[in-house]
PDB file of N, CA and C in Angstrom:
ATOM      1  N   UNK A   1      -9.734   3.932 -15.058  1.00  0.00           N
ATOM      2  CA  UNK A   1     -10.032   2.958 -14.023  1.00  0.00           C
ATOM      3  C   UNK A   1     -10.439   3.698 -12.748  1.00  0.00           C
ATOM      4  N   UNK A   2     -11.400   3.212 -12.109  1.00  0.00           N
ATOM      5  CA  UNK A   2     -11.928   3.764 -11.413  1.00  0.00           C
ATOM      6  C   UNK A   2     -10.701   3.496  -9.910  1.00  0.00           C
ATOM      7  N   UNK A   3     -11.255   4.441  -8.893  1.00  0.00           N
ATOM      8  CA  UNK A   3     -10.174   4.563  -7.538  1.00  0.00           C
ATOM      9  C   UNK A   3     -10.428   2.908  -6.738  1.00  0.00           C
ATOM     10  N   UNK A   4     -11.575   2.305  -6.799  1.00  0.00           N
ATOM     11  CA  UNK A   4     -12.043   1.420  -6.417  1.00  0.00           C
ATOM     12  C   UNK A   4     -11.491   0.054  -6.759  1.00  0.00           C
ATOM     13  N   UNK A   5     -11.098   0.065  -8.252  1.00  0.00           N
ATOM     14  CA  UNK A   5     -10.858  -0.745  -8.885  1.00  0.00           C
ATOM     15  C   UNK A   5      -8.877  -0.799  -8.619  1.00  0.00           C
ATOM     16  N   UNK A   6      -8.772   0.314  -8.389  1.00  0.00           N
ATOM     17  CA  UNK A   6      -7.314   0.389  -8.010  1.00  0.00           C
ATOM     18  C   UNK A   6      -7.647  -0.336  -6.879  1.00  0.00           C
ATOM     19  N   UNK A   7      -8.108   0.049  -6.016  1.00  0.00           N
ATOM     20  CA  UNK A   7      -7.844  -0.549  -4.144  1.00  0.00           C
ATOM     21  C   UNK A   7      -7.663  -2.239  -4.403  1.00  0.00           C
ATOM     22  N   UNK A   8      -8.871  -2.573  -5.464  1.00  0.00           N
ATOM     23  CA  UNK A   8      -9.012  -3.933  -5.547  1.00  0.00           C
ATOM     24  C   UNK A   8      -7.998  -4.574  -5.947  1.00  0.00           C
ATOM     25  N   UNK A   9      -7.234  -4.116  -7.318  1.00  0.00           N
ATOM     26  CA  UNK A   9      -5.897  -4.369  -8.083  1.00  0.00           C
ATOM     27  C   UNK A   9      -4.709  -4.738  -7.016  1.00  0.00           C
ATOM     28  N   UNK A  10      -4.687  -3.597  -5.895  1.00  0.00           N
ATOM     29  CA  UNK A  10      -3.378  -3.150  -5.237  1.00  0.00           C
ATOM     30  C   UNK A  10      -3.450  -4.318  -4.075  1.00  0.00           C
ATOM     31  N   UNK A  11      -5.007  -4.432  -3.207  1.00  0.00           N
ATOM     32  CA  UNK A  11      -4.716  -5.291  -2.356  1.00  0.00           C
ATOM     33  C   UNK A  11      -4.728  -6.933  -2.636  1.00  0.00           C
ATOM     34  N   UNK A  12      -5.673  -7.354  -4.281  1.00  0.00           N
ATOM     35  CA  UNK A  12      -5.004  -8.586  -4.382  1.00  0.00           C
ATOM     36  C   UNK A  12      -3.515  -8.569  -4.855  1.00  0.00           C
ATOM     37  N   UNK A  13      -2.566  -8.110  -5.174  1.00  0.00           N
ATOM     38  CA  UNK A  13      -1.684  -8.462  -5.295  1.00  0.00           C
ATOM     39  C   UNK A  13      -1.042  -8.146  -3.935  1.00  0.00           C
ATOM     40  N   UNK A  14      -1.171  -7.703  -3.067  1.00  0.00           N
ATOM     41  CA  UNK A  14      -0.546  -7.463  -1.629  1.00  0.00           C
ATOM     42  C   UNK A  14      -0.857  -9.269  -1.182  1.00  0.00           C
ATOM     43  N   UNK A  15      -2.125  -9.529  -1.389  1.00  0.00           N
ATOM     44  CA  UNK A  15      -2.755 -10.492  -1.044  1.00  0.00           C
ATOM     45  C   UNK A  15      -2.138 -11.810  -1.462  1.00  0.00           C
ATOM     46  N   UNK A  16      -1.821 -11.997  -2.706  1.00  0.00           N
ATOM     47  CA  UNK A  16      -1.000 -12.716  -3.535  1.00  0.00           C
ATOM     48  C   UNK A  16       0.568 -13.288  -2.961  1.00  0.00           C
ATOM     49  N   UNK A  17       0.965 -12.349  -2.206  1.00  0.00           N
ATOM     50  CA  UNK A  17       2.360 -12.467  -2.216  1.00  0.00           C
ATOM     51  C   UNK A  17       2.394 -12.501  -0.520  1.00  0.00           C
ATOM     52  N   UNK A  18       1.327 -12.841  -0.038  1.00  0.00           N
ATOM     53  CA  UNK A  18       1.088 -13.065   1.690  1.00  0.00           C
ATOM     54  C   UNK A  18       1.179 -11.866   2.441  1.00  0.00           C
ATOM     55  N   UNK A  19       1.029 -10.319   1.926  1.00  0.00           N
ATOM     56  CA  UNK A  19       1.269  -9.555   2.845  1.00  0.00           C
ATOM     57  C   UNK A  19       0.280  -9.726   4.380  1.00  0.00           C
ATOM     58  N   UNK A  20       0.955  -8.628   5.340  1.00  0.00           N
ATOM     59  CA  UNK A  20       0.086  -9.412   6.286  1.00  0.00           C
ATOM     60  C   UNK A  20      -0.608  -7.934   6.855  1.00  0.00           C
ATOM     61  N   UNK A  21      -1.757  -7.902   7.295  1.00  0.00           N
ATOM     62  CA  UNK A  21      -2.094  -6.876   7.961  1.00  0.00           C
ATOM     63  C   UNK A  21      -2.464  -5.869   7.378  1.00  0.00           C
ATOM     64  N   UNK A  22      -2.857  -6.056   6.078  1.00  0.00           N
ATOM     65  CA  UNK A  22      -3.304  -5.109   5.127  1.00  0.00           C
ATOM     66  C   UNK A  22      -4.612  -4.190   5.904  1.00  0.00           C
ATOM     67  N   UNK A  23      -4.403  -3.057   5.450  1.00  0.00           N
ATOM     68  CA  UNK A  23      -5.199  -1.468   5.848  1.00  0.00           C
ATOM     69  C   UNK A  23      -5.562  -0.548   4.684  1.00  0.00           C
ATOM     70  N   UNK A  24      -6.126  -0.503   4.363  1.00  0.00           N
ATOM     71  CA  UNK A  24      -6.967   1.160   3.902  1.00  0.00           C
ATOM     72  C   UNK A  24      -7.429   1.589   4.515  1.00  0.00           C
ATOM     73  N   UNK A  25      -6.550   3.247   4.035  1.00  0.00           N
ATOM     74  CA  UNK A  25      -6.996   4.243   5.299  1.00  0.00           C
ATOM     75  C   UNK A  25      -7.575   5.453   4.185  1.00  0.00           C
ATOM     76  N   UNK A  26      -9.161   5.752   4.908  1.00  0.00           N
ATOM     77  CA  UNK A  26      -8.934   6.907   4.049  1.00  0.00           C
ATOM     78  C   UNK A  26      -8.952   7.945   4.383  1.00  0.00           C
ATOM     79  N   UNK A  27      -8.229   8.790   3.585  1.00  0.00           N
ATOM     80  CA  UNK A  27      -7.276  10.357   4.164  1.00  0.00           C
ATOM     81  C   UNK A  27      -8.003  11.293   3.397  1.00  0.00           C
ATOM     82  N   UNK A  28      -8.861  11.204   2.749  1.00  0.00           N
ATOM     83  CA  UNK A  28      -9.278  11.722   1.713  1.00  0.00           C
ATOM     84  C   UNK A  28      -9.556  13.502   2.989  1.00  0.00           C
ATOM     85  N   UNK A  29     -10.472  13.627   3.430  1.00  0.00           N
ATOM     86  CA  UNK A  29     -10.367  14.912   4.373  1.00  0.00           C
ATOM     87  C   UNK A  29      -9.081  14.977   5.537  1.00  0.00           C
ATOM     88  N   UNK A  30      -8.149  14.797   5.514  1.00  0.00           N
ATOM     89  CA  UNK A  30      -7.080  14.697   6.744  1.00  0.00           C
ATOM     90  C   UNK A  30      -6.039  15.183   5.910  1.00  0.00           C
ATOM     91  N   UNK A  31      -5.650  15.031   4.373  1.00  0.00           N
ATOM     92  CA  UNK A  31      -4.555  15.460   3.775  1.00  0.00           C
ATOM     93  C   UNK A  31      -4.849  15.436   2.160  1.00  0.00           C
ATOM     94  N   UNK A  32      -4.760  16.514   1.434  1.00  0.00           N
ATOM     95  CA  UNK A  32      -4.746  17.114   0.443  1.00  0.00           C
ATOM     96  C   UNK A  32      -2.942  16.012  -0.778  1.00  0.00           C
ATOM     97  N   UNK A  33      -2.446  14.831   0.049  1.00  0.00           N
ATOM     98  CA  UNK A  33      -1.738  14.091  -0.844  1.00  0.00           C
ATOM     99  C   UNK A  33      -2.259  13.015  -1.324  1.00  0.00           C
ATOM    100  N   UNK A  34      -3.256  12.777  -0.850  1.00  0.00           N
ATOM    101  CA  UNK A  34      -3.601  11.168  -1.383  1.00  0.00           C
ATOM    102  C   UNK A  34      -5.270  10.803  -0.741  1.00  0.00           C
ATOM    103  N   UNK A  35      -5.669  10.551  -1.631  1.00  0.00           N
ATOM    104  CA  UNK A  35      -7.608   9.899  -1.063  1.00  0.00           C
ATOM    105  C   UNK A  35      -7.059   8.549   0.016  1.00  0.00           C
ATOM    106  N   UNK A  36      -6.520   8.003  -0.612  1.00  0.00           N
ATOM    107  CA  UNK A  36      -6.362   6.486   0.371  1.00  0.00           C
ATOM    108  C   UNK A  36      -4.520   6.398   0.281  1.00  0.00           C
ATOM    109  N   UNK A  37      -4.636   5.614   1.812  1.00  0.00           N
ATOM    110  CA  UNK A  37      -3.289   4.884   1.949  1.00  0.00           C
ATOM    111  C   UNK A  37      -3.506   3.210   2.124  1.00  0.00           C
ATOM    112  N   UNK A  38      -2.337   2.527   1.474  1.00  0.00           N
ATOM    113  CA  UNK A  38      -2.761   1.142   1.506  1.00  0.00           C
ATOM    114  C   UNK A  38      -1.673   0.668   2.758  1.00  0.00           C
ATOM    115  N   UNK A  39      -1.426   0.141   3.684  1.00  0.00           N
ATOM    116  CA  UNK A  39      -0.510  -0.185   4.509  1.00  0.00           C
ATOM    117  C   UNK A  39      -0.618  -1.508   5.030  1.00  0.00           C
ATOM    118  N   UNK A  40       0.572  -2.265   4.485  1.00  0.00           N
ATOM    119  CA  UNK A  40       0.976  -3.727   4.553  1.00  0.00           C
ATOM    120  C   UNK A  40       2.109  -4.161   5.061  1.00  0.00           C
ATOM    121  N   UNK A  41       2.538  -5.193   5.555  1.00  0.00           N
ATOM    122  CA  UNK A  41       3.892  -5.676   5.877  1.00  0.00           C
ATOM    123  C   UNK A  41       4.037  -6.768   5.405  1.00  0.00           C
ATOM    124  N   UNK A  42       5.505  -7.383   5.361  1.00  0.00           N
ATOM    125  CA  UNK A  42       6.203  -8.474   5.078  1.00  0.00           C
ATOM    126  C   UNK A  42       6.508  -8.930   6.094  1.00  0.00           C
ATOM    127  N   UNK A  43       7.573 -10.017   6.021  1.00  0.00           N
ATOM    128  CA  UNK A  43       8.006 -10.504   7.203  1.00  0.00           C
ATOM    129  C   UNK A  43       9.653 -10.789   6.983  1.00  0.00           C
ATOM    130  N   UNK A  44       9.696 -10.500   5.938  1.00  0.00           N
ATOM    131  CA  UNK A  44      11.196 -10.127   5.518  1.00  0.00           C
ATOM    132  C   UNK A  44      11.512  -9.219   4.640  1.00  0.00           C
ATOM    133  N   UNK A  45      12.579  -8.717   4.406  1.00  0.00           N
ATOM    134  CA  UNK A  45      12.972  -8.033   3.251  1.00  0.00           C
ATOM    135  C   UNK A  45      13.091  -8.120   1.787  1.00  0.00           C
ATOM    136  N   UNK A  46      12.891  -9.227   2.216  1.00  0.00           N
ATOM    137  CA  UNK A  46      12.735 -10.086   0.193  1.00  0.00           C
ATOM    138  C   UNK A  46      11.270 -10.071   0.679  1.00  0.00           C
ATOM    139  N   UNK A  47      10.527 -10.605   1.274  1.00  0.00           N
ATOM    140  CA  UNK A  47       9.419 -10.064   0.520  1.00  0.00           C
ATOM    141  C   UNK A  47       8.520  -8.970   0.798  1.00  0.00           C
ATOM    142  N   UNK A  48       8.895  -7.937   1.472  1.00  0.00           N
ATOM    143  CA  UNK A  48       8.221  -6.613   1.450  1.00  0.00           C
ATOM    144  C   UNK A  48       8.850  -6.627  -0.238  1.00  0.00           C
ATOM    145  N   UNK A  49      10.123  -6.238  -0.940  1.00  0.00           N
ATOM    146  CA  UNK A  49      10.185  -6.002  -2.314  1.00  0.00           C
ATOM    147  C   UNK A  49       9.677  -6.981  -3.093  1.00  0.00           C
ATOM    148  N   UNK A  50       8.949  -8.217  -3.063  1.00  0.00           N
ATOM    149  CA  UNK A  50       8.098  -8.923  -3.880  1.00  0.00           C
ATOM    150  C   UNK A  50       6.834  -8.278  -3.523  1.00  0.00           C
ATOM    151  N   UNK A  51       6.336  -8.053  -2.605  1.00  0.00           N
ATOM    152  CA  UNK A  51       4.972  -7.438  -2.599  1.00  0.00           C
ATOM    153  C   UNK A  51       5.093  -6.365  -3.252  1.00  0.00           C
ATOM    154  N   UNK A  52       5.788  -5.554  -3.141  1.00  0.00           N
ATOM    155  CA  UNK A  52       5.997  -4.075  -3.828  1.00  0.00           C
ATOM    156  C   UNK A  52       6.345  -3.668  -5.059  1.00  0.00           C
ATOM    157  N   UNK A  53       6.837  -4.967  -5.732  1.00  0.00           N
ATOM    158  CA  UNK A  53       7.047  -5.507  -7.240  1.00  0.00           C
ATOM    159  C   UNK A  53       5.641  -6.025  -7.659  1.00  0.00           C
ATOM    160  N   UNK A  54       5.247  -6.754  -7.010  1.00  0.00           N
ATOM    161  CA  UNK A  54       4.111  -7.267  -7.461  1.00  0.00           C
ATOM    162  C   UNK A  54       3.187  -6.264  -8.050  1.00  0.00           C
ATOM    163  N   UNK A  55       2.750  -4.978  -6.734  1.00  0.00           N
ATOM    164  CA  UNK A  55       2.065  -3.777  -6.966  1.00  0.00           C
ATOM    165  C   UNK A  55       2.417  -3.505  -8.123  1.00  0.00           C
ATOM    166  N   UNK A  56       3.405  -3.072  -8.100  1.00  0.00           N
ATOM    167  CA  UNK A  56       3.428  -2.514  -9.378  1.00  0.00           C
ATOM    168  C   UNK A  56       3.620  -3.057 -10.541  1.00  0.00           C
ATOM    169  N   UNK A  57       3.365  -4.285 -10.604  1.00  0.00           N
ATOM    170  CA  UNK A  57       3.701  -5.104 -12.326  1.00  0.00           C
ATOM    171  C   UNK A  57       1.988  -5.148 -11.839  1.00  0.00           C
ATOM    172  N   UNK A  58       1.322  -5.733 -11.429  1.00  0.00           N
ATOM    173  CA  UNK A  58      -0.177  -5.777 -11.431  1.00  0.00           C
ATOM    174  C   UNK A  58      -0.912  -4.239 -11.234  1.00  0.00           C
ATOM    175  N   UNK A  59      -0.284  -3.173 -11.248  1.00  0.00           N
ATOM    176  CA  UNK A  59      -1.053  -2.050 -11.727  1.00  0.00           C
ATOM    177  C   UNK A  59      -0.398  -1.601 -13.139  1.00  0.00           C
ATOM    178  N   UNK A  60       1.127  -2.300 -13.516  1.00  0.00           N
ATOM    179  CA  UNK A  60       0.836  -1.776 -14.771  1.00  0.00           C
ATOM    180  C   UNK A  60       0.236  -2.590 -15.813  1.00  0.00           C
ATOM    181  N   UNK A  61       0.186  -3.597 -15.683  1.00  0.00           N
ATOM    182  CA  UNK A  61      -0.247  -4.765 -16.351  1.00  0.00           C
ATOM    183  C   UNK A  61      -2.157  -3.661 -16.608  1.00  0.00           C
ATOM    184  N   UNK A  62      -2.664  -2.782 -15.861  1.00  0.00           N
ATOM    185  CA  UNK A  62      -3.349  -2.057 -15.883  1.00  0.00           C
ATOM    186  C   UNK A  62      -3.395  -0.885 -16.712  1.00  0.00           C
ATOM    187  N   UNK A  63      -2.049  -0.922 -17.207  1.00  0.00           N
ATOM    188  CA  UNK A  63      -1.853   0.806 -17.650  1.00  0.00           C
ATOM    189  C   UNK A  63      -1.566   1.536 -17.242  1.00  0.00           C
ATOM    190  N   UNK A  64      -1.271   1.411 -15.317  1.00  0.00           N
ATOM    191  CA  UNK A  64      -1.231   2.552 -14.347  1.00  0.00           C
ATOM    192  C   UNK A  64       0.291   2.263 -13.975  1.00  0.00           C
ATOM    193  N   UNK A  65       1.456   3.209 -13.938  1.00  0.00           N
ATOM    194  CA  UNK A  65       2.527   3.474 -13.312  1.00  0.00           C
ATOM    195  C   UNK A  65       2.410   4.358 -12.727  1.00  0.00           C
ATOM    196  N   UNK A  66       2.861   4.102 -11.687  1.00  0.00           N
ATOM    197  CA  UNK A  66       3.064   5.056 -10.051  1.00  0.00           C
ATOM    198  C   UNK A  66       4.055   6.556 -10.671  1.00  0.00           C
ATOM    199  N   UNK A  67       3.802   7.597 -10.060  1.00  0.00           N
ATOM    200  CA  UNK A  67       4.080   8.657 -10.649  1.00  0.00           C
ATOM    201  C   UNK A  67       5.430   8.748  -9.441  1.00  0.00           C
ATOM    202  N   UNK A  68       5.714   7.979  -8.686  1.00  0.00           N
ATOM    203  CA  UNK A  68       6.737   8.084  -7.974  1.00  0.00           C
ATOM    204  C   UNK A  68       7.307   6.518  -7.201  1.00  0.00           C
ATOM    205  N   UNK A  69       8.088   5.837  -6.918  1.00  0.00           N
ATOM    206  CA  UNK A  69       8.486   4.972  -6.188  1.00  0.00           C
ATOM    207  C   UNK A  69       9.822   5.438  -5.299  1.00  0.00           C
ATOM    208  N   UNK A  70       9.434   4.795  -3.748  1.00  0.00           N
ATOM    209  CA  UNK A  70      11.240   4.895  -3.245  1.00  0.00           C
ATOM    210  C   UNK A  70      11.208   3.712  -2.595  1.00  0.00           C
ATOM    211  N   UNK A  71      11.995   3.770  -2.030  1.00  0.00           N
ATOM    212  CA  UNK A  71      12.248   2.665  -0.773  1.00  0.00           C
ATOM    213  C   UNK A  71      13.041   1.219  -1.698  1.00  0.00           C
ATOM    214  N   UNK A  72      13.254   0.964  -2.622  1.00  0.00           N
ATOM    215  CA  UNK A  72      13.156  -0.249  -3.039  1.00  0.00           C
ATOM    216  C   UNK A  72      14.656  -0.598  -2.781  1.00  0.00           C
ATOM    217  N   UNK A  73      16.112   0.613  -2.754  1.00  0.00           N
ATOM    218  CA  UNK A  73      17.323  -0.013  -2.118  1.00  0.00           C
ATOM    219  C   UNK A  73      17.454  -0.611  -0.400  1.00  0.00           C
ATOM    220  N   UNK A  74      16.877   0.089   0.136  1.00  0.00           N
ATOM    221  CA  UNK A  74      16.672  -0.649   1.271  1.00  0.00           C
ATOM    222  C   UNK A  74      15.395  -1.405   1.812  1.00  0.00           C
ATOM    223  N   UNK A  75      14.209  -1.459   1.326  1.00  0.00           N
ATOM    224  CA  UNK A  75      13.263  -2.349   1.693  1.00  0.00           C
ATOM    225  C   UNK A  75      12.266  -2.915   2.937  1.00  0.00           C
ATOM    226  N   UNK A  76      12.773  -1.787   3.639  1.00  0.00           N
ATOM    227  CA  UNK A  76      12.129  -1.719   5.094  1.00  0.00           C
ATOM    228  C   UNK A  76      10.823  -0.974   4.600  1.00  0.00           C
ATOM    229  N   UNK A  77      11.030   0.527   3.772  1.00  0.00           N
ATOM    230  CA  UNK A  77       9.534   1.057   3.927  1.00  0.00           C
ATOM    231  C   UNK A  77       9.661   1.156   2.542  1.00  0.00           C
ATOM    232  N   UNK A  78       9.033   0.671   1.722  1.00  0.00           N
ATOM    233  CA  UNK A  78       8.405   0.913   0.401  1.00  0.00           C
ATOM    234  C   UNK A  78       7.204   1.480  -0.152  1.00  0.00           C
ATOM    235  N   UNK A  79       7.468   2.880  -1.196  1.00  0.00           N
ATOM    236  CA  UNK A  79       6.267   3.924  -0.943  1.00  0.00           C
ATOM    237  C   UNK A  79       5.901   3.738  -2.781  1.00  0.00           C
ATOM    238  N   UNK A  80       4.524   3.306  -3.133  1.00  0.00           N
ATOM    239  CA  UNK A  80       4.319   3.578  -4.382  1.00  0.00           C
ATOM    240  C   UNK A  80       3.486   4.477  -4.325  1.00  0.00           C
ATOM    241  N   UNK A  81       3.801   5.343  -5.061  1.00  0.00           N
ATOM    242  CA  UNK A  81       2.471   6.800  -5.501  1.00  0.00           C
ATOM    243  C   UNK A  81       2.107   6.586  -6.538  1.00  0.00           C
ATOM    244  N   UNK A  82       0.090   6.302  -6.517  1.00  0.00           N
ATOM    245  CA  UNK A  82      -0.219   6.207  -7.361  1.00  0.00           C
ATOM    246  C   UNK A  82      -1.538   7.576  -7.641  1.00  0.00           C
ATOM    247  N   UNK A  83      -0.637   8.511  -7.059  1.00  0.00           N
ATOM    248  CA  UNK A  83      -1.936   9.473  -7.301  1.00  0.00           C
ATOM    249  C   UNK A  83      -3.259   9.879  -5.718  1.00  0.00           C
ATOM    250  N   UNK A  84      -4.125   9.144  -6.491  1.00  0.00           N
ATOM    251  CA  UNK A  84      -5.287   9.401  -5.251  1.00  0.00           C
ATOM    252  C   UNK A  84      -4.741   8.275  -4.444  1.00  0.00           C
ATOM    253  N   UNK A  85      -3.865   7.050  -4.526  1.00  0.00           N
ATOM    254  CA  UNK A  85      -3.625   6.307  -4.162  1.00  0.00           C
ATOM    255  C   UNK A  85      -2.231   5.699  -3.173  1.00  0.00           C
ATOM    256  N   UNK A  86      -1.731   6.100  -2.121  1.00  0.00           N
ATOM    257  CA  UNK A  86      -0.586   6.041  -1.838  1.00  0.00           C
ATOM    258  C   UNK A  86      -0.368   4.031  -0.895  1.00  0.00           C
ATOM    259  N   UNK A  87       0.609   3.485  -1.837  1.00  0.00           N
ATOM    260  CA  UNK A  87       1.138   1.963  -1.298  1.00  0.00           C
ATOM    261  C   UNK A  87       1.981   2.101  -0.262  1.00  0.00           C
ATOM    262  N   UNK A  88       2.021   2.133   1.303  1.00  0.00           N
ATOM    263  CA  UNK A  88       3.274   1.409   1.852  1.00  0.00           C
ATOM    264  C   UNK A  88       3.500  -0.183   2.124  1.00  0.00           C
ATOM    265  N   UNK A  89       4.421  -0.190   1.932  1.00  0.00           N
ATOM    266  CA  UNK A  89       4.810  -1.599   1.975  1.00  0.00           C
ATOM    267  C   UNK A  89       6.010  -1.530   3.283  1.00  0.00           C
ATOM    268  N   UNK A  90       5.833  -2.318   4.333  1.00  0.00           N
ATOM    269  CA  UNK A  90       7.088  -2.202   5.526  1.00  0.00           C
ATOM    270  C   UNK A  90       6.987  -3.787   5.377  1.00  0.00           C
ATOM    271  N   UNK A  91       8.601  -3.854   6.445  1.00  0.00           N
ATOM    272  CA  UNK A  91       9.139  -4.810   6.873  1.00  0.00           C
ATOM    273  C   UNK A  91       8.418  -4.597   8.284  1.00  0.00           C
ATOM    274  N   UNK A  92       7.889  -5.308   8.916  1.00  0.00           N
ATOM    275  CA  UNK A  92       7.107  -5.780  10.316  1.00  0.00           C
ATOM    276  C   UNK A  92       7.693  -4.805  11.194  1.00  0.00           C
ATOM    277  N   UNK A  93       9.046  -5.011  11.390  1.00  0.00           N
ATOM    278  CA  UNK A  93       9.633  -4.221  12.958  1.00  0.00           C
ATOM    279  C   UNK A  93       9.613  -2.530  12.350  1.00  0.00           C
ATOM    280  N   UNK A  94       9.630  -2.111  10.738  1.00  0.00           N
ATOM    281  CA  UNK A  94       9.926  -0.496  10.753  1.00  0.00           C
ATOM    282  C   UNK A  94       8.151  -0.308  10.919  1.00  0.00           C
ATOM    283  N   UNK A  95       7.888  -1.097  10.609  1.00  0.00           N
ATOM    284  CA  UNK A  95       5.983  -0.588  10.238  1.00  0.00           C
ATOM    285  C   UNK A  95       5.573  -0.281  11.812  1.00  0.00           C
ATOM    286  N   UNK A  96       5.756  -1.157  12.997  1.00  0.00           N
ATOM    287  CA  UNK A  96       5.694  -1.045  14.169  1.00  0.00           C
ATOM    288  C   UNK A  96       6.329   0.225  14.568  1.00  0.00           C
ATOM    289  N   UNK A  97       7.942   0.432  14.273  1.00  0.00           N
ATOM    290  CA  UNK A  97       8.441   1.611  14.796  1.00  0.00           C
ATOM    291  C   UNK A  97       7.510   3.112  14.317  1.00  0.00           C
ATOM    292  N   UNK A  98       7.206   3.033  12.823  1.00  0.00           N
ATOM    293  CA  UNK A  98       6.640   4.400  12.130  1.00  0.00           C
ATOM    294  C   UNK A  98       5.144   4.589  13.118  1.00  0.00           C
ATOM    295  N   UNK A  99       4.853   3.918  12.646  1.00  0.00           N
ATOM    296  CA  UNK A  99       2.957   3.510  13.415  1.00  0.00           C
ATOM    297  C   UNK A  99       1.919   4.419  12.590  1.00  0.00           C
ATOM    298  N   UNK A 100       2.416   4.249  11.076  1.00  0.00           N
ATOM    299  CA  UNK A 100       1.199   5.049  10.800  1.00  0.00           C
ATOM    300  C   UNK A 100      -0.142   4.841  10.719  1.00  0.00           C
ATOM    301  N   UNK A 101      -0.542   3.418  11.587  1.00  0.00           N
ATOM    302  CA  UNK A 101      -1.707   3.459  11.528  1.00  0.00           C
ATOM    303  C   UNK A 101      -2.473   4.120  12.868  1.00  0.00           C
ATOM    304  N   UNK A 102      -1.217   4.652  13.983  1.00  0.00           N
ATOM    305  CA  UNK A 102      -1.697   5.663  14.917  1.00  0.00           C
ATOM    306  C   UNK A 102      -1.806   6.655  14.348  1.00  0.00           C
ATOM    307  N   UNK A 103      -1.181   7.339  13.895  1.00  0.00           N
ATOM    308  CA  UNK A 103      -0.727   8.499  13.039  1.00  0.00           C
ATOM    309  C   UNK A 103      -2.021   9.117  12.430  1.00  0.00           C
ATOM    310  N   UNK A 104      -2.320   7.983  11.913  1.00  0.00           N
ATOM    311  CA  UNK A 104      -3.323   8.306  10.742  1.00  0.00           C
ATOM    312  C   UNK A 104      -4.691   7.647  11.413  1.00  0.00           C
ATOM    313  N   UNK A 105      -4.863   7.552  12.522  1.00  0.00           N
ATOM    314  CA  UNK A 105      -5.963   6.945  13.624  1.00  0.00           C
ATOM    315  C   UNK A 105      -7.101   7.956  13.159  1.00  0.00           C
ATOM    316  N   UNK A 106      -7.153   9.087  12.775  1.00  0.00           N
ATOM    317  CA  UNK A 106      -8.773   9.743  12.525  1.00  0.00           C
ATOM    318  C   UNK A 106      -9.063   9.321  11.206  1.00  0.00           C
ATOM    319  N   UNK A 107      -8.341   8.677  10.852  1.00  0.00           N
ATOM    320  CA  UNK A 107      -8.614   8.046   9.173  1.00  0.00           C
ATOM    321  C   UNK A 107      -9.544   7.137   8.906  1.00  0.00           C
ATOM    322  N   UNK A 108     -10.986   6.969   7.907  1.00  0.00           N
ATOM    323  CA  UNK A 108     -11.534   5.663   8.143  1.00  0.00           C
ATOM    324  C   UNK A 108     -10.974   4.871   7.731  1.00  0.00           C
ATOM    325  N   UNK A 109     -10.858   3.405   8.145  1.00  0.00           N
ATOM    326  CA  UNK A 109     -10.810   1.827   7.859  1.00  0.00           C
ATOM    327  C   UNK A 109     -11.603   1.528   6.721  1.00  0.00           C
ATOM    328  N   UNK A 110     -11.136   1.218   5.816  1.00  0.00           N
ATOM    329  CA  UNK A 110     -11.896   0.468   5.093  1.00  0.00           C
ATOM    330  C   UNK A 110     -11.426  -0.794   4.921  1.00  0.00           C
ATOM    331  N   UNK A 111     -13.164  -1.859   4.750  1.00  0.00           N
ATOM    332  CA  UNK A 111     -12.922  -3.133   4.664  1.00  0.00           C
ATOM    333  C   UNK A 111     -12.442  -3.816   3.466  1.00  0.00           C
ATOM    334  N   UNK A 112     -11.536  -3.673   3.999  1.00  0.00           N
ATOM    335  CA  UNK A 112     -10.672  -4.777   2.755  1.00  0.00           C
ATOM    336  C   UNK A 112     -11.430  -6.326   2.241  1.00  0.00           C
ATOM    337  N   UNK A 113     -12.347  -7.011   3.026  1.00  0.00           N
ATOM    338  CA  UNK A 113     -12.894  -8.152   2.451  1.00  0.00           C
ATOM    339  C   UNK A 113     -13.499  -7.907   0.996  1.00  0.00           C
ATOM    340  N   UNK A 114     -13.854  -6.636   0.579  1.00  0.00           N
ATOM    341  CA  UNK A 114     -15.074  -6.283  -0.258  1.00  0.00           C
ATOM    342  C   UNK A 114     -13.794  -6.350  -1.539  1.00  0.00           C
ATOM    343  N   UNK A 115     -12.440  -6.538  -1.672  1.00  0.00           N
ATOM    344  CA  UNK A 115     -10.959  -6.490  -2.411  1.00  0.00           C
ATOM    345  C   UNK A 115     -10.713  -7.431  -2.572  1.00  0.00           C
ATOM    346  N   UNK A 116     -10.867  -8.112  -1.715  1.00  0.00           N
ATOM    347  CA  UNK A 116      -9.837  -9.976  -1.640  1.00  0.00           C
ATOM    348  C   UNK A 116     -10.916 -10.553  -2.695  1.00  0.00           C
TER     349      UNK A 116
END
């Protein structure tokens, strides 16, 4: 499956389950861990872990399991590694505190409409 077809997979199901504020960032020249980061929030803690369940039953439903997961006992920041592909999933107030979308500010944007 192509990397593309992942982005598409990962953000309708972000999409599915109301995440809000969805981002692709791509890191692909900025860091040697991951081509893209996907970065979403919830608005609670039950459902940052339904979005983050979701991800991952709709990428394996693909064939693809994440070669790593954490976050899922506490549920504020939820990290799926999928390779070229890295998922965060936050709860609203930690996603604000981390700020990786300053962080990661030389990163391009990509438009997510071309996914939904």
């Amino acid at each position: 499956m192509t990397t593309q077809k992942k982005l598409k997979v990962i953000v309708k199901a972000i999409d599915a389950k109301l995440g809000d504020d969805i981002k692709i960032l791509k890191v692909t020249d900025l860091t040697i861990v991951a081509d893209y980061f996907v970065i979403a929030q919830g608005n609670s803690s039950t459902q940052v872990k339904a979005i983050a369940d979701e991800v991952d039953y709709k990428m394996s439903l693909e064939g693809i399991e994440p070669f790593h997961k954490d976050g899922f006992n506490s549920t504020e920041w939820i990290v799926l590694d999928y390779g070229e592909i890295i998922v965060h999933m936050f709860y609203k107030q930690t996603r604000e505190f981390y700020n990786l979308d300053k962080l990661w500010s030389d990163a391009e944007e990509i438009d997510i409409s071309n996914f939904i």
